[in-house]
N, C-alpha and C. Protein backbone atom coordinates (compact mmCIF):
# COMPACT_ATOMS: atom_id res chain seq x y z
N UNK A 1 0.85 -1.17 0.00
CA UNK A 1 0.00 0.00 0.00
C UNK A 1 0.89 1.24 0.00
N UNK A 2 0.68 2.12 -0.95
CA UNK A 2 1.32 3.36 -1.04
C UNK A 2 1.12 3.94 0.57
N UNK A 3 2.00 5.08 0.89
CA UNK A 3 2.52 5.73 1.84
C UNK A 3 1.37 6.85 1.99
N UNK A 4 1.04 7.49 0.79
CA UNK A 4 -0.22 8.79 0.73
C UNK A 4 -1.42 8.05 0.83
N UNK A 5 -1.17 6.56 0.74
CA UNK A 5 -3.03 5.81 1.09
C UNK A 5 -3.21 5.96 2.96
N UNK A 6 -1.57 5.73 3.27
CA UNK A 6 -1.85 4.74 4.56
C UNK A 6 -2.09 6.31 5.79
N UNK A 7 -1.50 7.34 4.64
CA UNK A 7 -1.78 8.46 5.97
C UNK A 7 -3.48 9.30 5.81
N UNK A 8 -3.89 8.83 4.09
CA UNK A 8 -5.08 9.45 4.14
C UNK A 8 -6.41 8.55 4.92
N UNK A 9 -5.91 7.50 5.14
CA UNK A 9 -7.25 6.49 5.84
C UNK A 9 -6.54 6.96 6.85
N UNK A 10 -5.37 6.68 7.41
CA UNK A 10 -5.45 7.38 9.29
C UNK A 10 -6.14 8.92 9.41
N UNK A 11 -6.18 9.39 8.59
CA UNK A 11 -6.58 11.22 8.62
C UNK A 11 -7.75 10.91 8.98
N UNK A 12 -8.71 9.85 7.86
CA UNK A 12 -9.95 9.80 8.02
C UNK A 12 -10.11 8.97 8.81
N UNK A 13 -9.81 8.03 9.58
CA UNK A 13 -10.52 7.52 10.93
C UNK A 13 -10.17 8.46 11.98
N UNK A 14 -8.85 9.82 11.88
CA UNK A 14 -8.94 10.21 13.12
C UNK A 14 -10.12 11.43 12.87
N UNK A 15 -10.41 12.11 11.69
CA UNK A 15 -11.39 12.57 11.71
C UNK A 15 -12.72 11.99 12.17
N UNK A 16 -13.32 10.82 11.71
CA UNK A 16 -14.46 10.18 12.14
C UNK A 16 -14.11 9.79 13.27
N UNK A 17 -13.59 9.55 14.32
CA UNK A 17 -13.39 9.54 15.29
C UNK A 17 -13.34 10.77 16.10
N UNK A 18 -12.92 11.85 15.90
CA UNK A 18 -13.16 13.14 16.44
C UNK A 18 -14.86 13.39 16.21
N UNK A 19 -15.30 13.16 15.12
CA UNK A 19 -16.41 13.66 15.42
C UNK A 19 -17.58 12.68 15.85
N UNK A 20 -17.23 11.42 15.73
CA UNK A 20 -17.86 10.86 16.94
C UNK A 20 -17.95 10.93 18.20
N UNK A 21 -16.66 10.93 18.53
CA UNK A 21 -16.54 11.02 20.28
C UNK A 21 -17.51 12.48 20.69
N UNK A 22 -16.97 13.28 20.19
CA UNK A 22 -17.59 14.49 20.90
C UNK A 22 -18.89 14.48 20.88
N UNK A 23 -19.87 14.00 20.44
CA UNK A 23 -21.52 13.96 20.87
C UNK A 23 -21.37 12.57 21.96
N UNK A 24 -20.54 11.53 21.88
CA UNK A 24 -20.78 10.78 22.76
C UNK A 24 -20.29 11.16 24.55
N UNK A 25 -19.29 12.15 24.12
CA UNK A 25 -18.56 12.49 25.51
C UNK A 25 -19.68 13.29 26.42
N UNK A 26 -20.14 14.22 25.08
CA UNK A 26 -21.64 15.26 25.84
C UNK A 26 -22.42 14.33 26.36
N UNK A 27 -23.18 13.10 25.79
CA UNK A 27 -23.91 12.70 26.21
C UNK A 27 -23.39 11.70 27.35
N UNK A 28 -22.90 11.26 27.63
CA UNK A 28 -22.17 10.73 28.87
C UNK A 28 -21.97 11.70 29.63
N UNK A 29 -21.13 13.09 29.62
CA UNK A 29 -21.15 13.98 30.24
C UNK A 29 -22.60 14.42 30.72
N UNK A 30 -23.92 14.08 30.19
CA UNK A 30 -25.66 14.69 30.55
C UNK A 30 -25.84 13.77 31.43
N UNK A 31 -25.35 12.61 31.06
CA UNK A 31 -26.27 11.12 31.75
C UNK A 31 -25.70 11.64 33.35
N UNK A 32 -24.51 11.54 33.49
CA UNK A 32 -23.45 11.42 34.58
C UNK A 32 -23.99 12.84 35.96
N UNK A 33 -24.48 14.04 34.93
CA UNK A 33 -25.13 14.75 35.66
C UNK A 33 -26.24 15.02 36.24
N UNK A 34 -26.83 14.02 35.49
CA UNK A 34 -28.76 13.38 35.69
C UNK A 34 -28.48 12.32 37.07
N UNK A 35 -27.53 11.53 36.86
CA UNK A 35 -27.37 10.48 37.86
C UNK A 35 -26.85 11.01 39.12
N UNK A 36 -26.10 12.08 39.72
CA UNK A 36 -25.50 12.93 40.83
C UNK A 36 -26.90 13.66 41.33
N UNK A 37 -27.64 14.80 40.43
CA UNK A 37 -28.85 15.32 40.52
C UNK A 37 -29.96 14.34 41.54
N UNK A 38 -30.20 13.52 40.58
CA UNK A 38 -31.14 12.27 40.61
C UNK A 38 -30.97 11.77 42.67
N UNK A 39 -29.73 11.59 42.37
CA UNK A 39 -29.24 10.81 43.18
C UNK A 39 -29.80 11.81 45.11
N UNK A 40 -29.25 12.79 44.56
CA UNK A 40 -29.32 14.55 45.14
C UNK A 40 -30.61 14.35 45.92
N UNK A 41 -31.47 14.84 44.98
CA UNK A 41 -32.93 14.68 45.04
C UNK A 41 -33.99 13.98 45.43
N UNK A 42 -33.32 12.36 45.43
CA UNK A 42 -34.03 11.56 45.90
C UNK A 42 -33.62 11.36 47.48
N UNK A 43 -32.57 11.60 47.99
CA UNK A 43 -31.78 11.95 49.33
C UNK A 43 -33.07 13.01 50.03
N UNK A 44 -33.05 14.01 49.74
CA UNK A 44 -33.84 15.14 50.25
C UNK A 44 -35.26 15.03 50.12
N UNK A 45 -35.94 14.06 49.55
CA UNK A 45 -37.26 13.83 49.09
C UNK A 45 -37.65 12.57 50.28
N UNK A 46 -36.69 11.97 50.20
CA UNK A 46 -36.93 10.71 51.39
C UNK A 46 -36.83 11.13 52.76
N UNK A 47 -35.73 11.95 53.32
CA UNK A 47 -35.81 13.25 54.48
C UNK A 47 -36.94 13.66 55.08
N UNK A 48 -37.04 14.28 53.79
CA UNK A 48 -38.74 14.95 53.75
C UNK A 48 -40.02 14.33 54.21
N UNK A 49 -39.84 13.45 53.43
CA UNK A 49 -41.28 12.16 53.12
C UNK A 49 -40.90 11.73 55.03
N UNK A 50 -39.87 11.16 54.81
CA UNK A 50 -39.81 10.52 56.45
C UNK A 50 -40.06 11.21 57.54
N UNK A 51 -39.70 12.97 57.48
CA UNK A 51 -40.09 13.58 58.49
C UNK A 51 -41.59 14.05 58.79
N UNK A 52 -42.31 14.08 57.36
CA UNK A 52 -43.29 14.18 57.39
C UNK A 52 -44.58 13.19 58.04
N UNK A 53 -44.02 11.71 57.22
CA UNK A 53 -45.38 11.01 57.46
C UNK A 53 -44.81 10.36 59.05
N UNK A 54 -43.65 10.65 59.89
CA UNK A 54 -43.48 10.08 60.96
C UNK A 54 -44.50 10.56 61.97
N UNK A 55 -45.43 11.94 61.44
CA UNK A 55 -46.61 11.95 62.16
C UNK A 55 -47.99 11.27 61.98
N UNK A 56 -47.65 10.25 60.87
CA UNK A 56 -49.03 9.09 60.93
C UNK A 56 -48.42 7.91 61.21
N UNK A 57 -46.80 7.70 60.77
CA UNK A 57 -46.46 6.68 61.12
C UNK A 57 -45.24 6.42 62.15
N UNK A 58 -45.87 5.72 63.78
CA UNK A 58 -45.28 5.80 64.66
C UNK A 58 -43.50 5.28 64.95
N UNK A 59 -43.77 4.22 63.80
CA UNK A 59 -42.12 3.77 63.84
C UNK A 59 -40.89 4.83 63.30
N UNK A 60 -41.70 5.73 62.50
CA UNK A 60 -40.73 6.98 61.77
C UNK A 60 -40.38 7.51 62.93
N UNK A 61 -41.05 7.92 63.70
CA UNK A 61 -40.94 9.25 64.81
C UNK A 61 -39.80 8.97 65.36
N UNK A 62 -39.14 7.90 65.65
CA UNK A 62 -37.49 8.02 66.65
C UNK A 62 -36.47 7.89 64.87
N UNK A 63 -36.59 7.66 63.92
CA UNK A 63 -35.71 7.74 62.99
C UNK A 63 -35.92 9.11 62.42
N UNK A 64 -36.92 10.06 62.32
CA UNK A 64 -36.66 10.84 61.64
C UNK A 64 -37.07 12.03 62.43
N UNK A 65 -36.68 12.54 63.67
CA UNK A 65 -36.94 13.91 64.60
C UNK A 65 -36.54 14.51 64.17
N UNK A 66 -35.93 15.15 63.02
CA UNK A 66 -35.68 16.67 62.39
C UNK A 66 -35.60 16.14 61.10
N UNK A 67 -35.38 17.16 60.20
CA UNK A 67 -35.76 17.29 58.56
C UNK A 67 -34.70 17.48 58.30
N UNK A 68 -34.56 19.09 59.02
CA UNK A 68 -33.49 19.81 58.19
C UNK A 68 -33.76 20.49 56.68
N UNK A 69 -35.31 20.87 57.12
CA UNK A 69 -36.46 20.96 55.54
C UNK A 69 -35.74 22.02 54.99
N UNK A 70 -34.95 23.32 55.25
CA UNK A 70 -34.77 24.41 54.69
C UNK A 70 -33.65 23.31 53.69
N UNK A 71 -32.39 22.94 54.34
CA UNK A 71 -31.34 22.71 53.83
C UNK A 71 -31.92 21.55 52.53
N UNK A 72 -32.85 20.70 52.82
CA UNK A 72 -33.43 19.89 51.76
C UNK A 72 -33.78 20.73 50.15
N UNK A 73 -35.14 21.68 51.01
CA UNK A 73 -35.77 22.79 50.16
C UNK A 73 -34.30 23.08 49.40
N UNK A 74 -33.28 23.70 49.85
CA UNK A 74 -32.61 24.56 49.01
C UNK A 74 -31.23 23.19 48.14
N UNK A 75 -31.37 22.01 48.52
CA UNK A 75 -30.74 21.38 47.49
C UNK A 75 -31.56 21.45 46.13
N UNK A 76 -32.86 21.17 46.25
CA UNK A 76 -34.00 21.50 44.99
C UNK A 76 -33.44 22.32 44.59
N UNK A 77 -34.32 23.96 45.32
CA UNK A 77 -33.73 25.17 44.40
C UNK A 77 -32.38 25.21 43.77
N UNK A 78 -31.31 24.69 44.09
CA UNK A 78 -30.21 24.52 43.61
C UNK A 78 -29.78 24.03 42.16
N UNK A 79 -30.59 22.55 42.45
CA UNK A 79 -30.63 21.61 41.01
C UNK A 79 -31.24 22.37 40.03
N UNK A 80 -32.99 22.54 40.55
CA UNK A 80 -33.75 23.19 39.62
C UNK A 80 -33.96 25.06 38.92
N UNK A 81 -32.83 25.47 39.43
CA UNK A 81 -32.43 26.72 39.04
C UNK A 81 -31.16 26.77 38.71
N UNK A 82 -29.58 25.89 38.59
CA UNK A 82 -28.55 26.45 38.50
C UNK A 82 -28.63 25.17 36.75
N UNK A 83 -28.88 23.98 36.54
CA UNK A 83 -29.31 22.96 35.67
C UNK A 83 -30.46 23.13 35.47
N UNK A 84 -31.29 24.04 35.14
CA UNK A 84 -32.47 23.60 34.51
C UNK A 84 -32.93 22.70 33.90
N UNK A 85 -31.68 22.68 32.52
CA UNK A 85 -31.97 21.86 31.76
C UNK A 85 -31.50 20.34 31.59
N UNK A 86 -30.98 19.88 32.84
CA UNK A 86 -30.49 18.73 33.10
C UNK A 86 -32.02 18.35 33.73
N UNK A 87 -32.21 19.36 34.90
CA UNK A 87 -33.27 18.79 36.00
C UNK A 87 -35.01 18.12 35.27
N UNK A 88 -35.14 19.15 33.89
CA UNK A 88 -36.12 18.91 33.43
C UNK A 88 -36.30 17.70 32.11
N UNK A 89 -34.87 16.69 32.14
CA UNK A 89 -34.32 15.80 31.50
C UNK A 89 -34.73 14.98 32.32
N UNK A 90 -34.94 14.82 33.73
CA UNK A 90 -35.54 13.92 34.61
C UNK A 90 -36.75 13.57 34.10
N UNK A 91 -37.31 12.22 34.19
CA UNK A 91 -38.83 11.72 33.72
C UNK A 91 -39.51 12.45 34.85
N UNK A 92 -38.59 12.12 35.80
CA UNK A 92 -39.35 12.34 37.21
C UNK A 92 -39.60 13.62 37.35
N UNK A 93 -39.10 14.89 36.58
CA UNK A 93 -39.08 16.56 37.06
C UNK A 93 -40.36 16.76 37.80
N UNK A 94 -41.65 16.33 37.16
CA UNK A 94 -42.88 17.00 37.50
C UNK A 94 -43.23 16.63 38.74
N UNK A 95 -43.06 15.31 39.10
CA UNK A 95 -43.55 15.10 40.24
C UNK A 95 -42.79 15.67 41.72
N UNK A 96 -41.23 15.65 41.28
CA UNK A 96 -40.26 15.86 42.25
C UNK A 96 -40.74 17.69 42.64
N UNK A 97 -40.97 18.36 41.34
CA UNK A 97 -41.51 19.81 41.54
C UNK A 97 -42.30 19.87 42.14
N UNK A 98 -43.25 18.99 41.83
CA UNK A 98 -44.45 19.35 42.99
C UNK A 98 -43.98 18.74 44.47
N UNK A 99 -43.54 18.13 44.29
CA UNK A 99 -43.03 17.76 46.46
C UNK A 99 -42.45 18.81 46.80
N UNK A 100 -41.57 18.93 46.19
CA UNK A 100 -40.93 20.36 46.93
C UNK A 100 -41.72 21.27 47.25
N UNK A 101 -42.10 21.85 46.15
CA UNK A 101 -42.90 23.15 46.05
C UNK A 101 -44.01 22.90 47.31
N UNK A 102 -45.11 22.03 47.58
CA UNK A 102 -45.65 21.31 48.29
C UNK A 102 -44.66 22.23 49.78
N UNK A 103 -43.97 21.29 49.78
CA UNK A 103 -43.13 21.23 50.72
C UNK A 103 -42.56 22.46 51.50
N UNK A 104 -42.04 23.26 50.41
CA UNK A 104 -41.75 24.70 50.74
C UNK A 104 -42.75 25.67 51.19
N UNK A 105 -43.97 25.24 50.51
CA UNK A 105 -45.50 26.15 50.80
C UNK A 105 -45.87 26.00 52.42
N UNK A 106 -45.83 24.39 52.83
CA UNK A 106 -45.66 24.20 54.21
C UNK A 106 -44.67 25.11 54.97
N UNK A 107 -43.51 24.65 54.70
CA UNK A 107 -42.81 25.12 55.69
C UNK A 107 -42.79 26.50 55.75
N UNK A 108 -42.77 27.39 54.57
CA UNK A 108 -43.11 28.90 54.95
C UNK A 108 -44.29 29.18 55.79
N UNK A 109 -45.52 28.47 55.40
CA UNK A 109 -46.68 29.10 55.63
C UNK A 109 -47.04 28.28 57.30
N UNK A 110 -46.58 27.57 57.82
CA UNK A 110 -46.42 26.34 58.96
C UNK A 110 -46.84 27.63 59.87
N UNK A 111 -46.24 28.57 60.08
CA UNK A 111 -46.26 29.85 61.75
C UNK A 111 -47.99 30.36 61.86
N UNK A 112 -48.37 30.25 60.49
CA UNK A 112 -49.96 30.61 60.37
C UNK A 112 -51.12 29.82 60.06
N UNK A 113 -50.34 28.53 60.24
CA UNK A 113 -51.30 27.41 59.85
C UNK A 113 -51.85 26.82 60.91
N UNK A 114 -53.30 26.43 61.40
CA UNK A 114 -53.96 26.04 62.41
C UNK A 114 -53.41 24.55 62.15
N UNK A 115 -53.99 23.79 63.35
CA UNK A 115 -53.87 22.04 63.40
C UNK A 115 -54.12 21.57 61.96
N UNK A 116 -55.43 22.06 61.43
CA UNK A 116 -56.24 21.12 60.75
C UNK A 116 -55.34 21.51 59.05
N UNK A 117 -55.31 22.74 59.09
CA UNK A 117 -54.72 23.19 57.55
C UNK A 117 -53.24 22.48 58.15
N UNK A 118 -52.12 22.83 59.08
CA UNK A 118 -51.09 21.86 58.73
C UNK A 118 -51.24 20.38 58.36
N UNK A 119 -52.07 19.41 59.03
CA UNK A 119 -52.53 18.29 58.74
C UNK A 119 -52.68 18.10 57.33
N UNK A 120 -53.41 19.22 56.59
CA UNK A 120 -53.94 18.46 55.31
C UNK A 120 -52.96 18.83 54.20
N UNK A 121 -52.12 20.26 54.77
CA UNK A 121 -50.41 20.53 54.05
C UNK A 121 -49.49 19.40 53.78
N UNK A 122 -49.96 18.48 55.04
CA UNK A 122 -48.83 17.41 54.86
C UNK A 122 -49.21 16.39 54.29
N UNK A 123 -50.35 16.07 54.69
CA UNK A 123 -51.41 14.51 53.79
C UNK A 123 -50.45 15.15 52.33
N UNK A 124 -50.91 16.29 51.81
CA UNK A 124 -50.71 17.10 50.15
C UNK A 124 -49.61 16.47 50.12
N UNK A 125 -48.39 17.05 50.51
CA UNK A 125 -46.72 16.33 50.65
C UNK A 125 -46.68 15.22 50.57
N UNK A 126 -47.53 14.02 51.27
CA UNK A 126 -47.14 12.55 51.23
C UNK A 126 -47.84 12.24 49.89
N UNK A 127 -49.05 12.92 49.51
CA UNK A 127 -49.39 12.42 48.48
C UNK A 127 -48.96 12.45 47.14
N UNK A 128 -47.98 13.67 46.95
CA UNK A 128 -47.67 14.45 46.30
C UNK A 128 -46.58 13.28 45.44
N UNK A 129 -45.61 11.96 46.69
CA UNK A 129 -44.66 11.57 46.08
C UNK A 129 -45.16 9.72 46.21
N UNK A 130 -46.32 9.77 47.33
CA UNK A 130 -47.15 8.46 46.66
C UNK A 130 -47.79 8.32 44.97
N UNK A 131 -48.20 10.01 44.97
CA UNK A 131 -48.95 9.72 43.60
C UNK A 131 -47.58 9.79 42.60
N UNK A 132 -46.78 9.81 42.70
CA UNK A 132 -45.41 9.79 41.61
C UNK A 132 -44.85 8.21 41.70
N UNK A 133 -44.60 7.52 42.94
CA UNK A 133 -44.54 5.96 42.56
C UNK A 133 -45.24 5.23 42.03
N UNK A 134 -46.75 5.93 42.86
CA UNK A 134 -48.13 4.87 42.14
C UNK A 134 -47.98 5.03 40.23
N UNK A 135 -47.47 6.20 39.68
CA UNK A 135 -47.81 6.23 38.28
C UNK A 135 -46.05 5.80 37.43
N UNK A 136 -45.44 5.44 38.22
CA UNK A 136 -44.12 5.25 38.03
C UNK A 136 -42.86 6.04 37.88
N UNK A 137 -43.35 7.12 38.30
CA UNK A 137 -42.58 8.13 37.83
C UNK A 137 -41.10 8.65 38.72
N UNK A 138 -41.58 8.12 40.11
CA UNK A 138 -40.58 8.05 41.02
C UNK A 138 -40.72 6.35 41.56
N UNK A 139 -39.01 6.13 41.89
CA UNK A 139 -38.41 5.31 42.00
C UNK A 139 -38.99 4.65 43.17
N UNK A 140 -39.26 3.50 43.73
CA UNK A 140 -40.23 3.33 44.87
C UNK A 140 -38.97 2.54 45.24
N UNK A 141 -38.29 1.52 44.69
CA UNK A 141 -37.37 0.83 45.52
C UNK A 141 -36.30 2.08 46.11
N UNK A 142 -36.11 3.18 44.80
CA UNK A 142 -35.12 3.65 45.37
C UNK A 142 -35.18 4.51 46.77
N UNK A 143 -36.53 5.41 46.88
CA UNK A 143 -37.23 5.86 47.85
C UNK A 143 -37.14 4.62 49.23
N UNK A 144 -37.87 3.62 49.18
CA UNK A 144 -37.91 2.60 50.01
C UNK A 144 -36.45 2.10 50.67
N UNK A 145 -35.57 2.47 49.47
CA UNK A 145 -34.00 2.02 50.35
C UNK A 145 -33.46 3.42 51.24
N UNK A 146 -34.13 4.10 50.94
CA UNK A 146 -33.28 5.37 51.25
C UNK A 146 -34.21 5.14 52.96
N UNK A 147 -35.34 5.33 52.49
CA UNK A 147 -36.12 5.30 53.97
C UNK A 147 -35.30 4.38 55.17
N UNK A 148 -35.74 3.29 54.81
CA UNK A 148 -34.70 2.59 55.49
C UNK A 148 -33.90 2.49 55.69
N UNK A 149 -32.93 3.46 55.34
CA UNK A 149 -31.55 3.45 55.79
C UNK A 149 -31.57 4.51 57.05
N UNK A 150 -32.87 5.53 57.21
CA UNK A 150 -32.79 6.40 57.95
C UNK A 150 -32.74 7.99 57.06
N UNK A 151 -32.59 8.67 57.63
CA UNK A 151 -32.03 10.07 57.04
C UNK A 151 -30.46 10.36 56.54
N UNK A 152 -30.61 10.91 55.41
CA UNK A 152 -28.97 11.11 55.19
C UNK A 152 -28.08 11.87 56.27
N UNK A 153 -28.45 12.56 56.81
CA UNK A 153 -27.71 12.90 57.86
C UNK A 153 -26.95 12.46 58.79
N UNK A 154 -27.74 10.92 59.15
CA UNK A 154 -26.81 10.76 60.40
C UNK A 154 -25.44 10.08 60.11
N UNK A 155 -25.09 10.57 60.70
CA UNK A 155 -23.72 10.25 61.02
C UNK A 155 -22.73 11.30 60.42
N UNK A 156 -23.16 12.39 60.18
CA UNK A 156 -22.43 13.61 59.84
C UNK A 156 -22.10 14.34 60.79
N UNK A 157 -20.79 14.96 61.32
CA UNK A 157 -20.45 15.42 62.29
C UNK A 157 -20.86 16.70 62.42
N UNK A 158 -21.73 16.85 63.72
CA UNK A 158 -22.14 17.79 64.32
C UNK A 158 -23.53 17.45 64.18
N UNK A 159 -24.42 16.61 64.09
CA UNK A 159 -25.18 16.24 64.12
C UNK A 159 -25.94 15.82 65.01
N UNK A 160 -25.34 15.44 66.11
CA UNK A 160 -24.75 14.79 67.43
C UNK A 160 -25.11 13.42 66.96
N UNK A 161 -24.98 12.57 65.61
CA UNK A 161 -25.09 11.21 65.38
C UNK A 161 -23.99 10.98 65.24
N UNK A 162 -22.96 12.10 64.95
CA UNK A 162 -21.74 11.24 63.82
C UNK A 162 -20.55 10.75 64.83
């Protein structure tokens, strides 16, 4: 094989190769940031969920005595305002929006809320991420492992768990 064949086929596989990789690197680079997010989100959603329904359900109440709802709330705002467009790449965006949001409406509005309106603030919240497993949209094993492991928190120093 001539010498001008063997460098014009290397030219052209390193060209087709340059321009392959680079849509594959982006998209590995999207997935990789969906999966950290994801990961994020479902941490602070299980928090939530646990601190919440530990007032219908009595075994929650010694695993989950604080939230830590602001610091939760503002991992959301974080994802869903600094990545928009990663966060709304989630199947799950809509439902996870509404827990929060849910969630945040409580906890602002909690100082002016009688018994009965906090009560039905929070039923809203639990339902908010039952009705997202029931339709598949959130992860139920992954939710269910997280629960059970407790809250992400403990064992973080200064916690008084860690």
């Amino acid at each position: 094989m001539a010498d001008w064949l063997k460098i014009l086929i290397s030219a052209l596989a390193g060209l087709l190769v340059g321009l392959l990789s680079e849509p594959l690197r982006s998209w590995i680079s999207s997935k990789l940031k969906e999966r950290v997010m994801r990961k994020a989100l479902y941490r602070s959603m299980a928090d939530l969920y646990g601190f919440f329904s530990s007032g219908q359900e009595p075994t929650r109440r010694q695993q989950y005595p604080v939230a830590f709802i602001e610091a939760n709330l503002d991992i959301f705002d974080h994802y869903s305002s600094t990545d928009t467009g990663t966060f709304y790449r989630l199947s799950e965006a809509p439902f996870i929006k509404t827990f929060f949001q849910l969630a945040r409406k409580t906890f602002d509005e909690l100082p002016q809320q009688t018994g009965i309106e906090s009560e039905a603030a929070v039923r809203a919240i639990l339902f908010s991420l039952e009705s997202g497993i029931q339709f598949g949209a959130i992860n139920s094993k992954r939710i269910s492992k997280l629960l059970s492991k407790g809250p992400s928190w403990r064992g973080i120093p200064g916690t008084g768990t860690g």
